[in-house]
Protein backbone atom coordinates (compact mmCIF):
# COMPACT_ATOMS: atom_id res chain seq x y z
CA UNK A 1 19.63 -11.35 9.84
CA UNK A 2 17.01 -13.73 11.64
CA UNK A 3 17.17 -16.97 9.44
CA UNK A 4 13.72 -18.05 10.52
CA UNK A 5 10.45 -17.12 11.31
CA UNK A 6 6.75 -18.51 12.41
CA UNK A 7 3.77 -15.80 10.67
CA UNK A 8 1.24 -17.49 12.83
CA UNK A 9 -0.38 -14.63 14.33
CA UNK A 10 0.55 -15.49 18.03
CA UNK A 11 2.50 -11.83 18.00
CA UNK A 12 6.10 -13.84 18.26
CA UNK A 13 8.15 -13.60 15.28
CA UNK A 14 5.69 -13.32 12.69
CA UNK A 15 7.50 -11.10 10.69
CA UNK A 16 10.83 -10.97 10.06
CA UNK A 17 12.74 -8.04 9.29
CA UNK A 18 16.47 -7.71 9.23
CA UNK A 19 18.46 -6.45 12.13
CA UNK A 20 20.22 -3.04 10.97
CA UNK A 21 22.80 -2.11 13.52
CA UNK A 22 25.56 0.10 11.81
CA UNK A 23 22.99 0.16 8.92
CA UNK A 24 22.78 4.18 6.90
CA UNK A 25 20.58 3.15 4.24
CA UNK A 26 18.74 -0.20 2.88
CA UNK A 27 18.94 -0.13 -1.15
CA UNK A 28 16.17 -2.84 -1.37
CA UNK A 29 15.87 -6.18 0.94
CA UNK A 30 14.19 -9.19 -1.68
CA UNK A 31 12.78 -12.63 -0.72
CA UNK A 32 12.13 -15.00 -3.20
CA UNK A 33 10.27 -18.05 -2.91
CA UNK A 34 11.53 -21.37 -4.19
CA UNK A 35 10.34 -21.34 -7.60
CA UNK A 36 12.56 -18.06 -8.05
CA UNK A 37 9.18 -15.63 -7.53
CA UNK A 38 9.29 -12.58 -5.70
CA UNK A 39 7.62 -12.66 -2.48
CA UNK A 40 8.33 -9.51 -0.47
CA UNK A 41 10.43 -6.30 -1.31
CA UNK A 42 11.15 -3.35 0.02
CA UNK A 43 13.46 -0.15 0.76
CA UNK A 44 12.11 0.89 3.82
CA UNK A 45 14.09 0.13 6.10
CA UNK A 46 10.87 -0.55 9.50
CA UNK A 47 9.29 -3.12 7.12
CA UNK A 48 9.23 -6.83 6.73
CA UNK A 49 8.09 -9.44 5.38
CA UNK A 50 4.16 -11.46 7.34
CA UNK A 51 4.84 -14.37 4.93
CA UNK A 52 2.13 -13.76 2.74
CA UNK A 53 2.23 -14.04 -0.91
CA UNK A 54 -0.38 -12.27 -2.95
CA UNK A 55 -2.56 -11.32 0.33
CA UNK A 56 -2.05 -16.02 0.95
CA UNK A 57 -0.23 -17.26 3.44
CA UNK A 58 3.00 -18.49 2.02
CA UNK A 59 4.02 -22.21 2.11
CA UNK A 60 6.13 -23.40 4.58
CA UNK A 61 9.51 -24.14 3.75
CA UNK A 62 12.90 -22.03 2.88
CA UNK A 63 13.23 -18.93 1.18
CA UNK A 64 16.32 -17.18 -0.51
CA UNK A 65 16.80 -13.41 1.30
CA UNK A 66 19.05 -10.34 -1.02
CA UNK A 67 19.68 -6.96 1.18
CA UNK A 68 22.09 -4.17 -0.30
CA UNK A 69 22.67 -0.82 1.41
CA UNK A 70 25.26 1.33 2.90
CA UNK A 71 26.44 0.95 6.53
CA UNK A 72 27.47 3.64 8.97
CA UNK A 73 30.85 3.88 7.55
CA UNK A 74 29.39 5.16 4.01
CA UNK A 75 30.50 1.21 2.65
CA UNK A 76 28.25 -0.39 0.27
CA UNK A 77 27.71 -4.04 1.39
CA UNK A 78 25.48 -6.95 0.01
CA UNK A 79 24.25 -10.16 1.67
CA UNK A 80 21.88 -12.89 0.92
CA UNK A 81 20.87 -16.00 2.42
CA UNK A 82 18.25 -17.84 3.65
CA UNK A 83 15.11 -17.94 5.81
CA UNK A 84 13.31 -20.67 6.86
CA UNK A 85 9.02 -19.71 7.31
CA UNK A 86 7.24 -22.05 9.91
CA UNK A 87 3.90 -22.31 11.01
């Protein structure tokens, strides 16, 4: 998972959306912004998050990341962390 990203419309990194090697099947993939508000989710696995929150552009600063799915192997795995927007 990319921990950071810059949505400043220069076409580099301005969205970030998990890397899924060995990935079957994303569950759901949540960021939350620091006031514990959903920002961005999704199950599709080709989408991602422009750092936008209600059509805005989001603050800058560090956001909290949840992904659940299965991997290649049929496992179930979880992971969460963080990811840094910069503009």
């Amino acid at each position: 998972m990319p921990n950071a990203f810059t949505p400043n419309g220069d076409g580099i990194d301005d969205i970030i959306i998990p890397i899924y090697a060995g990935i079957r099947r994303l569950d759901y993939f949540f960021i939350y912004n620091r006031l514990g508000e959903k920002v961005f989710s999704t199950t599709e696995m080709n989408q991602g998050w422009d750092g936008t929150y209600h059509h805005t552009p989001a603050d800058i600063g560090t956001f909290v990341y949840f992904i659940s799915g299965l991997d290649a192997a049929g496992n179930g795995f979880e992971q969460k962390g963080d990811i840094i927007l910069l503009r």
